[in-house]
Structures are given as C-alpha cells and as structure tokens.
PDB file of N, CA and C in Angstrom:
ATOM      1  N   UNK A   1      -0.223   2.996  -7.214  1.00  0.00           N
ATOM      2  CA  UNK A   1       0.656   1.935  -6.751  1.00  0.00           C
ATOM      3  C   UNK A   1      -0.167   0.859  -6.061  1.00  0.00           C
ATOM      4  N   UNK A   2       0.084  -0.220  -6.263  1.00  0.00           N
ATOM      5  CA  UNK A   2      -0.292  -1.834  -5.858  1.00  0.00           C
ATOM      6  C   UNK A   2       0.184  -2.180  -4.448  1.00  0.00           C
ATOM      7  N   UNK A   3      -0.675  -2.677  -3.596  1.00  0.00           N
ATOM      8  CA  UNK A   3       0.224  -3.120  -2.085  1.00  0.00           C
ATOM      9  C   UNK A   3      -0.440  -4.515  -2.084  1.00  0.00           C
ATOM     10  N   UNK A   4       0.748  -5.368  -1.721  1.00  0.00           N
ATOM     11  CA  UNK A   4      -0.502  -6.633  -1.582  1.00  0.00           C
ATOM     12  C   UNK A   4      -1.193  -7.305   0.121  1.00  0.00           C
ATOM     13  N   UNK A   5      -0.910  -6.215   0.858  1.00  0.00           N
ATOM     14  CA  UNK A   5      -1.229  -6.158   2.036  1.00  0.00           C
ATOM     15  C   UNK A   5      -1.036  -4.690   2.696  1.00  0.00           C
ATOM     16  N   UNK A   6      -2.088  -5.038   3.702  1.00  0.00           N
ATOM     17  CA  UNK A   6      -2.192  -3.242   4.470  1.00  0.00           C
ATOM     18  C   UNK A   6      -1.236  -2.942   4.959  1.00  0.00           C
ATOM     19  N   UNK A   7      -0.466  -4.339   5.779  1.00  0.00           N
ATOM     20  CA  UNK A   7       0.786  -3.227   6.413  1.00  0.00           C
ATOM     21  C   UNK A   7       1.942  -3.125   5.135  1.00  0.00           C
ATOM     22  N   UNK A   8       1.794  -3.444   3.957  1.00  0.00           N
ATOM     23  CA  UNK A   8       2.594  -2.619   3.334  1.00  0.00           C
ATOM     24  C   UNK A   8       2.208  -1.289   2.957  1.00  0.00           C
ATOM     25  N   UNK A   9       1.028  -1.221   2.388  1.00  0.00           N
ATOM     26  CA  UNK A   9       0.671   0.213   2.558  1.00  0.00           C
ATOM     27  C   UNK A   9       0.568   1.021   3.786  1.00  0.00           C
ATOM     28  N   UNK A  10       0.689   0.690   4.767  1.00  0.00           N
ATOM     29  CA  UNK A  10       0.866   1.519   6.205  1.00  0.00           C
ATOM     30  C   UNK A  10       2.561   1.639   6.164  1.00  0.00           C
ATOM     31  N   UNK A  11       2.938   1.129   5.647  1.00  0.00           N
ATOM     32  CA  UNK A  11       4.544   1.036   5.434  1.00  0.00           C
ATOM     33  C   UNK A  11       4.873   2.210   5.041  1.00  0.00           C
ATOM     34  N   UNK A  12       4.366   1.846   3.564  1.00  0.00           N
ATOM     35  CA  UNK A  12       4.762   3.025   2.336  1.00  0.00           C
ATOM     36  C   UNK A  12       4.173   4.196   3.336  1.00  0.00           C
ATOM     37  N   UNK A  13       3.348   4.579   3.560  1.00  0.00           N
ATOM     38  CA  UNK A  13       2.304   5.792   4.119  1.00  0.00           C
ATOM     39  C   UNK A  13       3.528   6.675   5.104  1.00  0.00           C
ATOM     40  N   UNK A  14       3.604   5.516   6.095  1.00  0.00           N
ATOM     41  CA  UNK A  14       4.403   6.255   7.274  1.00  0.00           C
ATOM     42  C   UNK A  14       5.554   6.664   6.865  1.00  0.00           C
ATOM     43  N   UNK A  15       6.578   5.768   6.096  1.00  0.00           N
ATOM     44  CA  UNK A  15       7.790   6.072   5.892  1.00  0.00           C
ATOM     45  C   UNK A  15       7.916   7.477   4.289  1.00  0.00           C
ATOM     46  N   UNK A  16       6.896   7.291   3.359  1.00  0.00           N
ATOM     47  CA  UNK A  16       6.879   8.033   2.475  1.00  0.00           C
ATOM     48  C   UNK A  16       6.365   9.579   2.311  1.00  0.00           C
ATOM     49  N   UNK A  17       5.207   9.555   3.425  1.00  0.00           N
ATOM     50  CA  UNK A  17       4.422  10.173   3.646  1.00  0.00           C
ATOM     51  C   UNK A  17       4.468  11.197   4.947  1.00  0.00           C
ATOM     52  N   UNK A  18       4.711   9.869   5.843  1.00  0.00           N
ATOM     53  CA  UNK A  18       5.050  10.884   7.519  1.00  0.00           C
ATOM     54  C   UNK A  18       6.476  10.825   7.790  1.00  0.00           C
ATOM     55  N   UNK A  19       7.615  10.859   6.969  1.00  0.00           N
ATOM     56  CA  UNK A  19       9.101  10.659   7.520  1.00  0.00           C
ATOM     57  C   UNK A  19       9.263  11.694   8.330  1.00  0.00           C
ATOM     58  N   UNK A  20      10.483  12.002   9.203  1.00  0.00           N
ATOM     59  CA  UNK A  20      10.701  13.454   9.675  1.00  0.00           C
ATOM     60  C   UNK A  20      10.709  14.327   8.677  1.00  0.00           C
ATOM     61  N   UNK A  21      11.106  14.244   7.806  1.00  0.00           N
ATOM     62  CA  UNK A  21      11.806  15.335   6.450  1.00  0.00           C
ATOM     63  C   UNK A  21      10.699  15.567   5.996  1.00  0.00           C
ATOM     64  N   UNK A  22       9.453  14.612   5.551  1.00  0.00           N
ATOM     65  CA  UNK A  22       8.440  14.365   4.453  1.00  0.00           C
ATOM     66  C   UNK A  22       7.011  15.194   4.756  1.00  0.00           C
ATOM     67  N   UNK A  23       6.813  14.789   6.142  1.00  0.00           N
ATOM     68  CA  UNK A  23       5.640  14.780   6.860  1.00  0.00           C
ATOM     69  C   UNK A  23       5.092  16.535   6.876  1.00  0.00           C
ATOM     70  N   UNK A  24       3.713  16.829   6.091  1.00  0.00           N
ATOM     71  CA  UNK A  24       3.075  17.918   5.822  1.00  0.00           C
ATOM     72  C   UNK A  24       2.720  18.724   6.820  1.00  0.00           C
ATOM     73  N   UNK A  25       2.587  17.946   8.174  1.00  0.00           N
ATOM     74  CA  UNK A  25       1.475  18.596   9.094  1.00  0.00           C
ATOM     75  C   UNK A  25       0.357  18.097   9.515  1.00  0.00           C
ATOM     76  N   UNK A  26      -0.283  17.245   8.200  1.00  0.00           N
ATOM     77  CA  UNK A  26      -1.986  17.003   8.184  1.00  0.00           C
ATOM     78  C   UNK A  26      -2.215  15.732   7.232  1.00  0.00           C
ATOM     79  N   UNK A  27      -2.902  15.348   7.633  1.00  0.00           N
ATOM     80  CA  UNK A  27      -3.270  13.893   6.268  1.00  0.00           C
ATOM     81  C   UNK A  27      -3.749  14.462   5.163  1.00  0.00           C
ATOM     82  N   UNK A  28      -3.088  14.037   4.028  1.00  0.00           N
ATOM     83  CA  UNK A  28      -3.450  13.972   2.747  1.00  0.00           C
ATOM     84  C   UNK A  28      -3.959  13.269   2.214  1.00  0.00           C
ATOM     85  N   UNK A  29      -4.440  12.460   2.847  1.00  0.00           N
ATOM     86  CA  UNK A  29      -5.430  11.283   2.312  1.00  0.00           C
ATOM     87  C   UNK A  29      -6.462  11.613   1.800  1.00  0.00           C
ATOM     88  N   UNK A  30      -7.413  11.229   0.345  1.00  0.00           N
ATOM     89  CA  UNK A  30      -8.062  11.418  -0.225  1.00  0.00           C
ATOM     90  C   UNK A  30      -9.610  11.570   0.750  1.00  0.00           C
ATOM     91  N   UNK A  31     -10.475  12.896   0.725  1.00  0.00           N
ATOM     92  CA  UNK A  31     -11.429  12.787   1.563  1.00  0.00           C
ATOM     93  C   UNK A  31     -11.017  12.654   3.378  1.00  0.00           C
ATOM     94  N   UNK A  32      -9.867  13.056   3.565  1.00  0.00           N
ATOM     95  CA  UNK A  32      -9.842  12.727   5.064  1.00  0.00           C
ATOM     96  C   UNK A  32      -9.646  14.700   5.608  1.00  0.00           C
ATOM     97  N   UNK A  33      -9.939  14.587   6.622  1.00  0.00           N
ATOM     98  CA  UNK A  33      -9.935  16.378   7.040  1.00  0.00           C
ATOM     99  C   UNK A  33      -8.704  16.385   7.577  1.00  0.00           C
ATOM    100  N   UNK A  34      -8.560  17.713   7.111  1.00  0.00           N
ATOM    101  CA  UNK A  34      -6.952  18.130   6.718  1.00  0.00           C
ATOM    102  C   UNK A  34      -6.507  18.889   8.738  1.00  0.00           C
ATOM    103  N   UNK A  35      -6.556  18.036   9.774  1.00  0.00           N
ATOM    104  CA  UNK A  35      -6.395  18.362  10.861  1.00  0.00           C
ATOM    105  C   UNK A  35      -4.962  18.776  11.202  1.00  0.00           C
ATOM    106  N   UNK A  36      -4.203  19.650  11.583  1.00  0.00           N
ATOM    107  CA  UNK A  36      -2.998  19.431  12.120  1.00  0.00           C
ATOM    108  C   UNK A  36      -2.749  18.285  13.102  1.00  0.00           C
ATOM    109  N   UNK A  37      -1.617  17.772  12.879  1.00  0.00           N
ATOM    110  CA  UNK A  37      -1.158  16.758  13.773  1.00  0.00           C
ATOM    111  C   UNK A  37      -0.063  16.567  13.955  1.00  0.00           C
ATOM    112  N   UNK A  38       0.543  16.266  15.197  1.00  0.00           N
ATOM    113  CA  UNK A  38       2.245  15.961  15.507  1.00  0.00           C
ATOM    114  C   UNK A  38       1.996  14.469  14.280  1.00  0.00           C
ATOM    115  N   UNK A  39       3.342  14.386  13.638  1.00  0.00           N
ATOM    116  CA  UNK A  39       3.977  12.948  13.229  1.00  0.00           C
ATOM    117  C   UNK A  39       3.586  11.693  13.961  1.00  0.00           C
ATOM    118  N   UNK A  40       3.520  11.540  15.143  1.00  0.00           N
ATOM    119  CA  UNK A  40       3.724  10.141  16.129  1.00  0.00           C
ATOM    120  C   UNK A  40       1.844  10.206  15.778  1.00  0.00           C
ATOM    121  N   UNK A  41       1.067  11.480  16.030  1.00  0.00           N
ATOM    122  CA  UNK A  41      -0.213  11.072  16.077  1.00  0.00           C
ATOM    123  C   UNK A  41      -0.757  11.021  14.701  1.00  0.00           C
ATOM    124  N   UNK A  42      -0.258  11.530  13.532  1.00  0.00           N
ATOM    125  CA  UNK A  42      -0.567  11.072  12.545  1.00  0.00           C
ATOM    126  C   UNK A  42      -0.011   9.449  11.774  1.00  0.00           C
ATOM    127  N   UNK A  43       0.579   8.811  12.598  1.00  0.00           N
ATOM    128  CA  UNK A  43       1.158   7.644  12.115  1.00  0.00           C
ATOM    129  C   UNK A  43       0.180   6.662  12.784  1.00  0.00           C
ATOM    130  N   UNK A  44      -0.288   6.871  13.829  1.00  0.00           N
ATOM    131  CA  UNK A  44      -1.273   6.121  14.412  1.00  0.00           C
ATOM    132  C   UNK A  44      -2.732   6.609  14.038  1.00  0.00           C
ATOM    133  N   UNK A  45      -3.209   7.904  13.606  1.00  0.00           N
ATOM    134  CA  UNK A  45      -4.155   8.288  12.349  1.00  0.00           C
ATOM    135  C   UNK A  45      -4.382   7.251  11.547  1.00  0.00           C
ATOM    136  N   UNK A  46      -2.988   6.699  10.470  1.00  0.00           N
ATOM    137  CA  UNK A  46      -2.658   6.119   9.575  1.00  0.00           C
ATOM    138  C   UNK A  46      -3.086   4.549   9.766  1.00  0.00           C
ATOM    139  N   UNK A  47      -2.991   4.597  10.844  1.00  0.00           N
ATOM    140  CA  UNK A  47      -3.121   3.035  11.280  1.00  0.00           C
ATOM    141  C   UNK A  47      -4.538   2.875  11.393  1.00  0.00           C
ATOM    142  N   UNK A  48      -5.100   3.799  11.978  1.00  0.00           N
ATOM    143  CA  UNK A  48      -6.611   3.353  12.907  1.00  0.00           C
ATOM    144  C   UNK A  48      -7.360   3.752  11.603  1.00  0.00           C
ATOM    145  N   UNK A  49      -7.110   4.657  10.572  1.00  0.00           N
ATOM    146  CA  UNK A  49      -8.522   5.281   9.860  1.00  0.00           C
ATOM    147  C   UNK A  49      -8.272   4.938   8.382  1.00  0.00           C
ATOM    148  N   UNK A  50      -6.737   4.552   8.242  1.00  0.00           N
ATOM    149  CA  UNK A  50      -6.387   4.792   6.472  1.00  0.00           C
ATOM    150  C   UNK A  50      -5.746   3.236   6.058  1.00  0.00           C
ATOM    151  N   UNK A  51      -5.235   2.539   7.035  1.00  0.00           N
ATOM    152  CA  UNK A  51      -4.660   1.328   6.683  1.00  0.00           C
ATOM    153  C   UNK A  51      -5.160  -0.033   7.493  1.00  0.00           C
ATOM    154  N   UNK A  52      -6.251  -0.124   8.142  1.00  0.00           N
ATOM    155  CA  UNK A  52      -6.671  -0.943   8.874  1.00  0.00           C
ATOM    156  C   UNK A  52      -7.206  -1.779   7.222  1.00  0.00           C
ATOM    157  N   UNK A  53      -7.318  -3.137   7.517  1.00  0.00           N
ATOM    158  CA  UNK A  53      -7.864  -3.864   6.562  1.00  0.00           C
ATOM    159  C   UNK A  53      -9.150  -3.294   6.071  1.00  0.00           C
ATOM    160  N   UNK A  54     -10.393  -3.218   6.877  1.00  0.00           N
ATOM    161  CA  UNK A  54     -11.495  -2.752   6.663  1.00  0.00           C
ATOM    162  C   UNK A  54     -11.275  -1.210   6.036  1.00  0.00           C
ATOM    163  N   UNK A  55     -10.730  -0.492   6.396  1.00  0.00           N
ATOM    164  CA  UNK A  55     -10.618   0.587   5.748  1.00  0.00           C
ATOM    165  C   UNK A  55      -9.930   0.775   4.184  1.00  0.00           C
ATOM    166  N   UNK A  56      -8.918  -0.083   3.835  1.00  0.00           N
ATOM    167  CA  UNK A  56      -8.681  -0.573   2.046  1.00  0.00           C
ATOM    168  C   UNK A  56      -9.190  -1.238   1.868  1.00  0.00           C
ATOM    169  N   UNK A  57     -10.365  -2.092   2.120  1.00  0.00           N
ATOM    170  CA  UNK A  57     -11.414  -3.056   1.688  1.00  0.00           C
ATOM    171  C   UNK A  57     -12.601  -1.959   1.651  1.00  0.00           C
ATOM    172  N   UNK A  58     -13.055  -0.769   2.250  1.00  0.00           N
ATOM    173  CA  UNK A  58     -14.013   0.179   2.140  1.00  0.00           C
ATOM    174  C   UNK A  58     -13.635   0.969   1.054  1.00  0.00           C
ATOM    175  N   UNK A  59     -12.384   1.514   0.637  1.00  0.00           N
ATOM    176  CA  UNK A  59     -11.628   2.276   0.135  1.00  0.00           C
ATOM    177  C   UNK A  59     -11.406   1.742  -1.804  1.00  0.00           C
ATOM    178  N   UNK A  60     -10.947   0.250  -1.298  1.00  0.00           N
ATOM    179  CA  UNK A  60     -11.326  -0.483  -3.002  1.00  0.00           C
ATOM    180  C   UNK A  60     -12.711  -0.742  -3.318  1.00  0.00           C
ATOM    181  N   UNK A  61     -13.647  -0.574  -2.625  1.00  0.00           N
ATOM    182  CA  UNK A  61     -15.068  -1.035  -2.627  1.00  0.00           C
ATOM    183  C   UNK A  61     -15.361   0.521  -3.871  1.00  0.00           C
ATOM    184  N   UNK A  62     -15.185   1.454  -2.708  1.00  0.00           N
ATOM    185  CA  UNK A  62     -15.858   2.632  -3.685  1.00  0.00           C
ATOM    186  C   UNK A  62     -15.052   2.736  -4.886  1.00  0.00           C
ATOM    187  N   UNK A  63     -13.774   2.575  -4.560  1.00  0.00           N
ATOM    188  CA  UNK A  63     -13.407   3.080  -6.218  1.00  0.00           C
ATOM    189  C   UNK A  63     -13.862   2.238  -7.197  1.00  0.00           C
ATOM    190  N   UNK A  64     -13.781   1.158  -6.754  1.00  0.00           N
ATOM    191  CA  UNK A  64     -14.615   0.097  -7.985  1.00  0.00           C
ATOM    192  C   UNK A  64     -16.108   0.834  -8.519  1.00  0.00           C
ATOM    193  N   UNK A  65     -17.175   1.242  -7.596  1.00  0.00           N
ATOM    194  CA  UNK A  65     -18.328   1.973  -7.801  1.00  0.00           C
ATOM    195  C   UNK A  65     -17.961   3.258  -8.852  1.00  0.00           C
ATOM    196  N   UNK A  66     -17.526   3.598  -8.458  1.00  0.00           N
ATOM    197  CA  UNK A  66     -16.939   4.606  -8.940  1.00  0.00           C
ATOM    198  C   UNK A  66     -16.002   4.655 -10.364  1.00  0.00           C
ATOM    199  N   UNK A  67     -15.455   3.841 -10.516  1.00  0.00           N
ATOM    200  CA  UNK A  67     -14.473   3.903 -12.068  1.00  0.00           C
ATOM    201  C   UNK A  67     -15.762   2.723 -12.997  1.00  0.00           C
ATOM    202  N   UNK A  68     -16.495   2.034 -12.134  1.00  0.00           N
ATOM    203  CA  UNK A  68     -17.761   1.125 -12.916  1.00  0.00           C
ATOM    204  C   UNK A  68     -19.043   2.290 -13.533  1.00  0.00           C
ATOM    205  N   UNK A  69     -18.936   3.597 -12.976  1.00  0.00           N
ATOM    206  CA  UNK A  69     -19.573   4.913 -13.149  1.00  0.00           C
ATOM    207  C   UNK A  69     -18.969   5.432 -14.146  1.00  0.00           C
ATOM    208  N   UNK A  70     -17.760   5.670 -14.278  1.00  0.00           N
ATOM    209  CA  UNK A  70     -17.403   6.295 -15.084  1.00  0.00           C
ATOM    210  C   UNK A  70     -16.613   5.919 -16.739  1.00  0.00           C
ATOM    211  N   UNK A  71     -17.260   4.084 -16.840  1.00  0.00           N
ATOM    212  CA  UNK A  71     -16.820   3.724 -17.710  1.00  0.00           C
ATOM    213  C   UNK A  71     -17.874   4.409 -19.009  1.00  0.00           C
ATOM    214  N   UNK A  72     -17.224   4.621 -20.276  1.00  0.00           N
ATOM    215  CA  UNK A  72     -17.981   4.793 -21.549  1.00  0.00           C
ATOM    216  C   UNK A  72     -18.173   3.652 -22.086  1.00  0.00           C
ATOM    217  N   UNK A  73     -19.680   3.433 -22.573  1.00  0.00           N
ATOM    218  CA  UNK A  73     -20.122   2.505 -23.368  1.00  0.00           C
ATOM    219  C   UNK A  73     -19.039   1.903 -24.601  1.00  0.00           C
ATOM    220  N   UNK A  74     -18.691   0.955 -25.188  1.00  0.00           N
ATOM    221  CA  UNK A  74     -18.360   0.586 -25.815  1.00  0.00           C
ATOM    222  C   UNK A  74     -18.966   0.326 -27.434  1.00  0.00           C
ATOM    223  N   UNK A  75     -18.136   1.162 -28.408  1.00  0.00           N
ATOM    224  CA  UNK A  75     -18.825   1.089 -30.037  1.00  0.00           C
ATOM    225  C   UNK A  75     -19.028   0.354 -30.679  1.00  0.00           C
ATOM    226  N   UNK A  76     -18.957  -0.838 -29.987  1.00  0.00           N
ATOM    227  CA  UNK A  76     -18.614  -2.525 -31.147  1.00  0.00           C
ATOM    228  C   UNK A  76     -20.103  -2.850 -31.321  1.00  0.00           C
TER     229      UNK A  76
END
C-alpha cells in the first residue's frame, strides 16, 4: 500500500495495526524486535522509530537497493 505522507502511514499503523481489538502485543514491523509493549507505548514506538519522515525515507532507500538487487537481466 501507497501513503503519500508519514502521518498517513502512522495513521494506517496505529488505527490498523494498534486498535484496541487489533493490537498483537509487539511490533510487527519488518526487522524491528518483537518487544512486548502496552498499546499507548507502542503507538508512540510507531511514531519515534517506524513513521518519522527519516525513518520512510531510510526504509524506501533500502528497498529500492534491494528490489535494484534483485532485478533479472533482461533477454532483448
């Protein structure tokens, strides 16, 4: 999924991710350590480590490295 700004993805995160009903226990975030955490402190987790600008600007950086790695040559 596409966000065209962080606090929409801090949006989606908290409300999809940490709702009362939703919320796992622990971040599921790709590469993040799977800590127990109350809800209130994983929403501010969310903020400081997973949705800060610099952190989806670090976050699109590698995957670009990364899917530019794993492209196959082309047969033409």
């Amino acid at each position: 999924r596409w966000f065209q700004t962080p606090s929409q993805v801090f949006y989606h995160a908290a409300t999809e991710h940490g709702g009362k009903d939703v919320y796992p226990g622990q971040c599921l975030w790709e590469g993040c350590e799977p800590f127990q955490r109350q809800r209130f402190s994983f929403i501010t987790h969310l903020q400081d480590k997973h949705c800060s600008r610099d952190a989806l600007l670090a976050g699109l950086k590698q995957d670009e490295h990364g899917q530019a790695g794993n492209q196959k040559p082309s047969n033409k």
